[in-house]
C-alpha atoms as a PDB file:
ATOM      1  CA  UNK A   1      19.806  -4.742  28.930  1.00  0.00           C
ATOM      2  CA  UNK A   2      23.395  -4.959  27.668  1.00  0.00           C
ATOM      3  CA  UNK A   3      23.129  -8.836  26.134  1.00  0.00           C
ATOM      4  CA  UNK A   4      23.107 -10.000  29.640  1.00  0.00           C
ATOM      5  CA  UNK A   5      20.947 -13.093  30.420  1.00  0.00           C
ATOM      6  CA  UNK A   6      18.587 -12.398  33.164  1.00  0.00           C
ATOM      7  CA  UNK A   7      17.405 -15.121  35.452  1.00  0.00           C
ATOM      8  CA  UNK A   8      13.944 -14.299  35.626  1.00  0.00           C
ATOM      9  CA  UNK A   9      12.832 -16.850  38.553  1.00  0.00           C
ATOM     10  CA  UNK A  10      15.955 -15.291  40.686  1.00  0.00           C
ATOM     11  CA  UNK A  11      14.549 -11.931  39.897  1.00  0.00           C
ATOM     12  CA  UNK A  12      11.261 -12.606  41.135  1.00  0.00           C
ATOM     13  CA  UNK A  13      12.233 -14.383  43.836  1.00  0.00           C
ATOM     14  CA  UNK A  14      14.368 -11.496  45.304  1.00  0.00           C
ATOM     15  CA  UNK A  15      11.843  -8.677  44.643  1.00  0.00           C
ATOM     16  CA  UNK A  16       9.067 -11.011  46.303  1.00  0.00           C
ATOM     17  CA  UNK A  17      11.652 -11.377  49.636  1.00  0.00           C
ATOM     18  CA  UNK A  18      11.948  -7.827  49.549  1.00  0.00           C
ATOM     19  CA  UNK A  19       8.801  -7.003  49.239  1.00  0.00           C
ATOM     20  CA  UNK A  20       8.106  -8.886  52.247  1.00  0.00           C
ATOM     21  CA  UNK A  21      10.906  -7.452  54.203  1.00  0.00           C
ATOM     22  CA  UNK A  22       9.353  -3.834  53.605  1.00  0.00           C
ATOM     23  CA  UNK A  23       5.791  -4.695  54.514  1.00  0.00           C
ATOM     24  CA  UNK A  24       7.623  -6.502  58.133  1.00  0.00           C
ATOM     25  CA  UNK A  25       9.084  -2.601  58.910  1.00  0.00           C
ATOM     26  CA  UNK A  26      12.819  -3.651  56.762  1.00  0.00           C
ATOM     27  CA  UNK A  27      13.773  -0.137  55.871  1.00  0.00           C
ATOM     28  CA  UNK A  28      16.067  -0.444  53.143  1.00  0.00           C
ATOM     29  CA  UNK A  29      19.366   1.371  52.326  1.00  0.00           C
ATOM     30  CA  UNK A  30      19.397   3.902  49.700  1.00  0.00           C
ATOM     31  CA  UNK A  31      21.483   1.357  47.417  1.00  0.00           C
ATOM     32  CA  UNK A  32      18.993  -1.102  47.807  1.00  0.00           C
ATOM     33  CA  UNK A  33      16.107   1.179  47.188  1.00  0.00           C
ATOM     34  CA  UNK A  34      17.925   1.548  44.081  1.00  0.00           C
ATOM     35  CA  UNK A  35      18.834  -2.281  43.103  1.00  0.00           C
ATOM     36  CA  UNK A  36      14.745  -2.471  44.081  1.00  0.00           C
ATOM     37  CA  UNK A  37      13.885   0.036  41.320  1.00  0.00           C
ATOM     38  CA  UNK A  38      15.512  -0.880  38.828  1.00  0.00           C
ATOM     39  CA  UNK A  39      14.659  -4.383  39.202  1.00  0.00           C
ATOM     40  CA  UNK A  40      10.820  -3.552  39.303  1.00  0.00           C
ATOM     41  CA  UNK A  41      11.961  -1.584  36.136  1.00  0.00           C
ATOM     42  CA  UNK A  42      12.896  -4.384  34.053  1.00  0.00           C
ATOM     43  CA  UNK A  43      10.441  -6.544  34.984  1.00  0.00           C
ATOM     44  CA  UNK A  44       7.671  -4.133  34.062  1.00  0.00           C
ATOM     45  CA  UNK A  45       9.623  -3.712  30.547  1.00  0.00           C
ATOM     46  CA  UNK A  46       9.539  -7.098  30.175  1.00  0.00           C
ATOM     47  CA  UNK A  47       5.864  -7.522  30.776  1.00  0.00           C
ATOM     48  CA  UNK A  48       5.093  -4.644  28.820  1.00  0.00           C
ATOM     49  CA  UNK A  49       7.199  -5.905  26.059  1.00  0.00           C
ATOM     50  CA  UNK A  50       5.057  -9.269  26.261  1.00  0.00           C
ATOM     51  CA  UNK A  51       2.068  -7.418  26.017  1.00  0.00           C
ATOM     52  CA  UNK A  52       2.445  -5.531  22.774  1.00  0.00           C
ATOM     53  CA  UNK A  53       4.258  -8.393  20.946  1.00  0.00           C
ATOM     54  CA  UNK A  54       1.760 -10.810  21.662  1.00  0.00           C
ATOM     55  CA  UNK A  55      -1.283 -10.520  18.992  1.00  0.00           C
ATOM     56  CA  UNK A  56      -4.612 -11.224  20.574  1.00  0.00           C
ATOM     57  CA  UNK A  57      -7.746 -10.838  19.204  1.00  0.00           C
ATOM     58  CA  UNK A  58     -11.213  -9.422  20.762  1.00  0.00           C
ATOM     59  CA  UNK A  59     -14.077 -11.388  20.983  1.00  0.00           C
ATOM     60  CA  UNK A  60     -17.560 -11.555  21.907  1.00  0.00           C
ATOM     61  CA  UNK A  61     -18.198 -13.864  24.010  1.00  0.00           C
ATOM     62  CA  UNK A  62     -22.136 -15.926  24.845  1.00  0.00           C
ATOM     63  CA  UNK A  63     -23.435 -19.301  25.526  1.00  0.00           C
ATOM     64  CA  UNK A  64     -25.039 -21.569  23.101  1.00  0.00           C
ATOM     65  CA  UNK A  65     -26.309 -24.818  24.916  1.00  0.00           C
ATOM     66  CA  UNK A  66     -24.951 -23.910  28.131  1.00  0.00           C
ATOM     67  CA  UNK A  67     -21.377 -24.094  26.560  1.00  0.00           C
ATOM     68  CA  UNK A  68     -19.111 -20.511  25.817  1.00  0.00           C
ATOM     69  CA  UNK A  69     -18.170 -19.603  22.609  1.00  0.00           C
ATOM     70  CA  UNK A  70     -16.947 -16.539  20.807  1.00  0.00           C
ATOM     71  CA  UNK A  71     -16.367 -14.528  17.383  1.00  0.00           C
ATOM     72  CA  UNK A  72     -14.262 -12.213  16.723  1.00  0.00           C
ATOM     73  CA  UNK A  73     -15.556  -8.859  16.898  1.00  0.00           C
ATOM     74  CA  UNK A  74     -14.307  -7.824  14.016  1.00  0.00           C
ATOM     75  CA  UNK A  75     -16.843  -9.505  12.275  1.00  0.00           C
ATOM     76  CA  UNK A  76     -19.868  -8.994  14.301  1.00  0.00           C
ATOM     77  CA  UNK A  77     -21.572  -5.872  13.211  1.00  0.00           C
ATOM     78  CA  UNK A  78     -23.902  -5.446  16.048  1.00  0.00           C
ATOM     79  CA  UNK A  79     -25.804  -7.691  18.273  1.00  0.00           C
ATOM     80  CA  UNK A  80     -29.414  -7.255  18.909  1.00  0.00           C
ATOM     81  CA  UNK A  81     -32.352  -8.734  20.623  1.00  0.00           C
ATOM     82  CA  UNK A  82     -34.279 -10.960  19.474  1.00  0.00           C
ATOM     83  CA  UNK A  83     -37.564 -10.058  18.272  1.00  0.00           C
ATOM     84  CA  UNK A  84     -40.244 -10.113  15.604  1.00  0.00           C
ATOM     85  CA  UNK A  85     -38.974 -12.239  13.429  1.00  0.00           C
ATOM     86  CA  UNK A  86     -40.761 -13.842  10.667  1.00  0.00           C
ATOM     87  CA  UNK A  87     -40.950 -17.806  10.413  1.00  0.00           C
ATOM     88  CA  UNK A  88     -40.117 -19.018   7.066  1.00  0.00           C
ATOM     89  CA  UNK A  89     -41.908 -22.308   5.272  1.00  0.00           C
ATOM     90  CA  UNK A  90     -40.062 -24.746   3.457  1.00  0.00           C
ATOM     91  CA  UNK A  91     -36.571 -23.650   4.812  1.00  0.00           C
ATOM     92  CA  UNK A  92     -34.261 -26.155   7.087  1.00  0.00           C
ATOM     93  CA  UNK A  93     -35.351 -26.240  10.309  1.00  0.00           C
ATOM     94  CA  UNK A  94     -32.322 -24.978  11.934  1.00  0.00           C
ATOM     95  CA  UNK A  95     -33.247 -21.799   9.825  1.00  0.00           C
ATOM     96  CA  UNK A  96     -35.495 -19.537  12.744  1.00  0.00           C
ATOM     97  CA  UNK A  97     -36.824 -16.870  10.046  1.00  0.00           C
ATOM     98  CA  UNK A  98     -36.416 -13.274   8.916  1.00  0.00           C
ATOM     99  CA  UNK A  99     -35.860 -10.101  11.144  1.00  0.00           C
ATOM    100  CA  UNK A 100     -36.105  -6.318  10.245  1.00  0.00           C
ATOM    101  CA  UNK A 101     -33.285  -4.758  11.577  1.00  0.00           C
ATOM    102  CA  UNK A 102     -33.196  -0.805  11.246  1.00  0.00           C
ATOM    103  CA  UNK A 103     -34.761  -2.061   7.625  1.00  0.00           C
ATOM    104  CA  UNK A 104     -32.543  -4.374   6.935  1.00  0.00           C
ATOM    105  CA  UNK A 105     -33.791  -8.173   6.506  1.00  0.00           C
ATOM    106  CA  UNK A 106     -31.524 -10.333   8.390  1.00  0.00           C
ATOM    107  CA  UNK A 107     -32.040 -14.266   8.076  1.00  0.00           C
ATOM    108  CA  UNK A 108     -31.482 -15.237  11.773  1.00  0.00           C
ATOM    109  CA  UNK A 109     -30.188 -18.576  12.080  1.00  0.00           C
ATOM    110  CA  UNK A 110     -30.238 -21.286  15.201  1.00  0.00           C
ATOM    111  CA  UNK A 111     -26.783 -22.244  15.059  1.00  0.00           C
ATOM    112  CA  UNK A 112     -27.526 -24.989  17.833  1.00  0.00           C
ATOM    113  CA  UNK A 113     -30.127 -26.356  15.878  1.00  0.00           C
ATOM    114  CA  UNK A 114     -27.502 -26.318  12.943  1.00  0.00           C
ATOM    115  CA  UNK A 115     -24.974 -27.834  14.808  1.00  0.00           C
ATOM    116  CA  UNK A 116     -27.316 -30.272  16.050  1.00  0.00           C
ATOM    117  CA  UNK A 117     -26.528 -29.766  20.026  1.00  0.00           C
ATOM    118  CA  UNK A 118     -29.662 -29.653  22.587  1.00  0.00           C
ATOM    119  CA  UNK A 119     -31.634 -26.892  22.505  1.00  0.00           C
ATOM    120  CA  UNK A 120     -33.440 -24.713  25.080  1.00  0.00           C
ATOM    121  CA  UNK A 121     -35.967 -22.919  23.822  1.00  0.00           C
ATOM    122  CA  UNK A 122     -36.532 -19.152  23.226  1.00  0.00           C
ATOM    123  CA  UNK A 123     -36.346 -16.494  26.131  1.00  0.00           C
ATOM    124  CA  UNK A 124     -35.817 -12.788  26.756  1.00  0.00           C
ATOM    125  CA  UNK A 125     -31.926 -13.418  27.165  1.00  0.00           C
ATOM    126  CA  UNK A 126     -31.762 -14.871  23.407  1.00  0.00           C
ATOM    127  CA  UNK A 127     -29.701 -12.117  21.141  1.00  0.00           C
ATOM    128  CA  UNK A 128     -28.889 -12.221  17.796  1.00  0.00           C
ATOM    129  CA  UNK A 129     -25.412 -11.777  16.262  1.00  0.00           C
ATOM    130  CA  UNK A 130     -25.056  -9.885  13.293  1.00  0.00           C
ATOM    131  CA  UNK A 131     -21.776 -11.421  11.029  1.00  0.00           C
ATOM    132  CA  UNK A 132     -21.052  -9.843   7.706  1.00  0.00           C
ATOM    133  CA  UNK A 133     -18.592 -10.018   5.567  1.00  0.00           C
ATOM    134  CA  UNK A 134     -18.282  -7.678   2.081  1.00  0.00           C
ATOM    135  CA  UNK A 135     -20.595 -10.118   0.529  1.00  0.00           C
ATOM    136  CA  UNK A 136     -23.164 -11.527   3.223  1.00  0.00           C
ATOM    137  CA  UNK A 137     -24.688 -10.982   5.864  1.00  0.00           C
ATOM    138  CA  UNK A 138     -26.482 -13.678   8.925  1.00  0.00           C
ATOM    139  CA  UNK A 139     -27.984 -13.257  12.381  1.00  0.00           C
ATOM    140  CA  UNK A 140     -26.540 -16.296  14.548  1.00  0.00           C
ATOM    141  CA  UNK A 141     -28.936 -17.399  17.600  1.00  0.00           C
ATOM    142  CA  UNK A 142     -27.105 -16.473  20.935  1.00  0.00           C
ATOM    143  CA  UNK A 143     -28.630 -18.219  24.244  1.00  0.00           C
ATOM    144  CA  UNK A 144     -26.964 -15.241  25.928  1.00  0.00           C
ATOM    145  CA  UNK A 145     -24.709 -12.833  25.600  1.00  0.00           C
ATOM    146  CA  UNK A 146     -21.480 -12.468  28.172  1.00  0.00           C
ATOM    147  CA  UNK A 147     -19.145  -9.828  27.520  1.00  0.00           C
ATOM    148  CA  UNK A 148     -16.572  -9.156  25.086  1.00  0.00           C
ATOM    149  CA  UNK A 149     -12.990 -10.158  26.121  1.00  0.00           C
ATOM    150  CA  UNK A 150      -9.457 -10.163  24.680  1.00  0.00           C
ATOM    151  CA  UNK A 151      -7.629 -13.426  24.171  1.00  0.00           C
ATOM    152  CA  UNK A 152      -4.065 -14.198  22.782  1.00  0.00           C
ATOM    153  CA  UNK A 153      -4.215 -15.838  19.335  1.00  0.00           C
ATOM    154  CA  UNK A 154      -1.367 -18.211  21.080  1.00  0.00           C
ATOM    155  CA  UNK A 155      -4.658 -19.805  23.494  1.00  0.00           C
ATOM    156  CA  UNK A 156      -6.140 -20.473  20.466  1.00  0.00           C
ATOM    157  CA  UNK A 157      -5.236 -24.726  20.188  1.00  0.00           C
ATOM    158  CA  UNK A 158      -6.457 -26.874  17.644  1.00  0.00           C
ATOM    159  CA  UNK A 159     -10.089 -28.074  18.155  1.00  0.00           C
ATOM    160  CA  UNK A 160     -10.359 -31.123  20.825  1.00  0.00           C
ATOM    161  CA  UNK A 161     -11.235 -34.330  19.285  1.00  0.00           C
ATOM    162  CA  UNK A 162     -14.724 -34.402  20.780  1.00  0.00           C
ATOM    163  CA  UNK A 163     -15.893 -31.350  18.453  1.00  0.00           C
ATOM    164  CA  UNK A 164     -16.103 -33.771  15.625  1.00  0.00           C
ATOM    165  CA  UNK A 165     -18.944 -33.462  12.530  1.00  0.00           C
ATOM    166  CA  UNK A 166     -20.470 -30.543  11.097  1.00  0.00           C
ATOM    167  CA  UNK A 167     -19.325 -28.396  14.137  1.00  0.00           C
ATOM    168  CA  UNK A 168     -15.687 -29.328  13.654  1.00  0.00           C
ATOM    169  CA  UNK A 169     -15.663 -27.305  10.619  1.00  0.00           C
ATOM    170  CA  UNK A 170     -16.698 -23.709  11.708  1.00  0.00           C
ATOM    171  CA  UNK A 171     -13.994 -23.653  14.905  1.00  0.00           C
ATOM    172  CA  UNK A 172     -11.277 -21.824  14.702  1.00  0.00           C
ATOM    173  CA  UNK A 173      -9.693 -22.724  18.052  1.00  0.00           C
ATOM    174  CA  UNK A 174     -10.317 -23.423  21.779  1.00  0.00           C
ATOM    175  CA  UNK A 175      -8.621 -22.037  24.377  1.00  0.00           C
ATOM    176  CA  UNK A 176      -7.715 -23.792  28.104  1.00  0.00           C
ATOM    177  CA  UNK A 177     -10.957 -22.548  29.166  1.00  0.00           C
ATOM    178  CA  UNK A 178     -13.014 -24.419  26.700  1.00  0.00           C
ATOM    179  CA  UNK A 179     -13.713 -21.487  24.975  1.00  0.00           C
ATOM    180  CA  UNK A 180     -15.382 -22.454  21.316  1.00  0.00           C
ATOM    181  CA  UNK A 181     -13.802 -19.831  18.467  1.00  0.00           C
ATOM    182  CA  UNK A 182     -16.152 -20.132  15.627  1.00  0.00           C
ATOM    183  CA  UNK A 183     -14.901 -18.741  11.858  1.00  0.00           C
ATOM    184  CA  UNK A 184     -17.177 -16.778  11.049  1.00  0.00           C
ATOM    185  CA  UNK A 185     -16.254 -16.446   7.305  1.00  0.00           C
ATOM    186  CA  UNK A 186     -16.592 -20.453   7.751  1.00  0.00           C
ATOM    187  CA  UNK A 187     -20.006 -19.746   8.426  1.00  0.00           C
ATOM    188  CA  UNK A 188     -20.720 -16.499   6.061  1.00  0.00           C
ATOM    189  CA  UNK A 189     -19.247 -18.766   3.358  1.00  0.00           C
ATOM    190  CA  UNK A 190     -20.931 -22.427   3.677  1.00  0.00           C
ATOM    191  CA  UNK A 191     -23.520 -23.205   1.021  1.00  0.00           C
ATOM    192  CA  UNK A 192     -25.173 -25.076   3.822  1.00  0.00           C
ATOM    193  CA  UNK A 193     -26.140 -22.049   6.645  1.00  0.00           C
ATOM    194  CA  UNK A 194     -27.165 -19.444   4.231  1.00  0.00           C
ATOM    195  CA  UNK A 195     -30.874 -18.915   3.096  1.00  0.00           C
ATOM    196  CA  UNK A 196     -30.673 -17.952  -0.372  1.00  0.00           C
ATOM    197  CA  UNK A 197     -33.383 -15.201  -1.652  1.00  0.00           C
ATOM    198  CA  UNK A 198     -34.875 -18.010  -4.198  1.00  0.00           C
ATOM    199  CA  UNK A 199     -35.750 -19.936  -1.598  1.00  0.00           C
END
């Protein structure tokens, strides 16, 4: 744009007048059709620009204790509903049991238990998250699932000061919304979480 500063707030400022000059019946002159064009033109660059330079990351999003959190997709491997899975004696209690899925035996996990936040029980909206990494694989409890959503890895702030304890250490961020990031190669990785076959 020729190393000329823009003012961006002027910019918007006249196409949002002129805008609402054409929608009162303002017909405007062919030279100001033009100026109007090319204005819309950079700012559309400019967003587009903003777009593709800022890194974001998918997630999936779901509740756990009524509160939203996310992973990133990247490493979920597939989510699936909860069902038939085996109780295990003499694990941790936060440990729910073993699930065959596609005959594959996934230790599903109750992360709220784990994190120690109220629980709610078991129902038909419960899902399982699949994480994996090259070297493990877990099944997180999921009270429900809500989508799967881009955010910008700029929204991602430190963790608040009330996520303190064992919780603290899984988060990756939060955003504005109080959105809970959990790491999930924090999780894949902790001694702590994962059910070892000897026991």
């Amino acid at each position: 744009m020729g190393g000329k500063e823009i003012d961006w707030n002027q910019l918007h400022q006249r196409m949002a007048a002129a805008n609402a000059m054409i929608a009162h019946g303002w017909i405007p002159s062919p030279a100001e059709r033009k100026r109007i064009l090319k204005e819309r033109a950079e700012l559309l660059a400019v967003a587009e620009e903003k777009q593709t330079t800022e890194q974001t990351i998918e997630i999936v999003e779901f509740l756990l204790a009524r509160e939203h959190y996310g992973i990133e997709s990247s490493s979920i491997r597939e989510v699936y509903p909860l069902k038939d899975y085996t109780p295990l004696p003499g694990v941790p209690s936060f440990v729910l049991g073993l699930m065959n899925v596609r005959g594959r035996i996934i230790s599903v996990v109750d992360i709220k238990r784990f994190f120690d936040m109220p629980e709610k029980g078991i129902s038909n909206l419960n899902k399982v998250i699949i994480i994996n990494d090259h070297k493990m694989e877990l099944g997180i409890l999921a009270d429900e699932i809500l989508g799967v959503r881009n955010i910008a890895i700029s929204e991602l702030d430190q963790p608040l000061p009330t996520l303190t304890g064992i919780l603290e250490k899984f988060v990756r961020g939060v955003t504005g919304e109080c959105l809970v990031v959990l790491d999930a190669a924090r999780i894949l990785a902790d001694q702590n979480i994962v059910v070892h076959e000897e026991v």
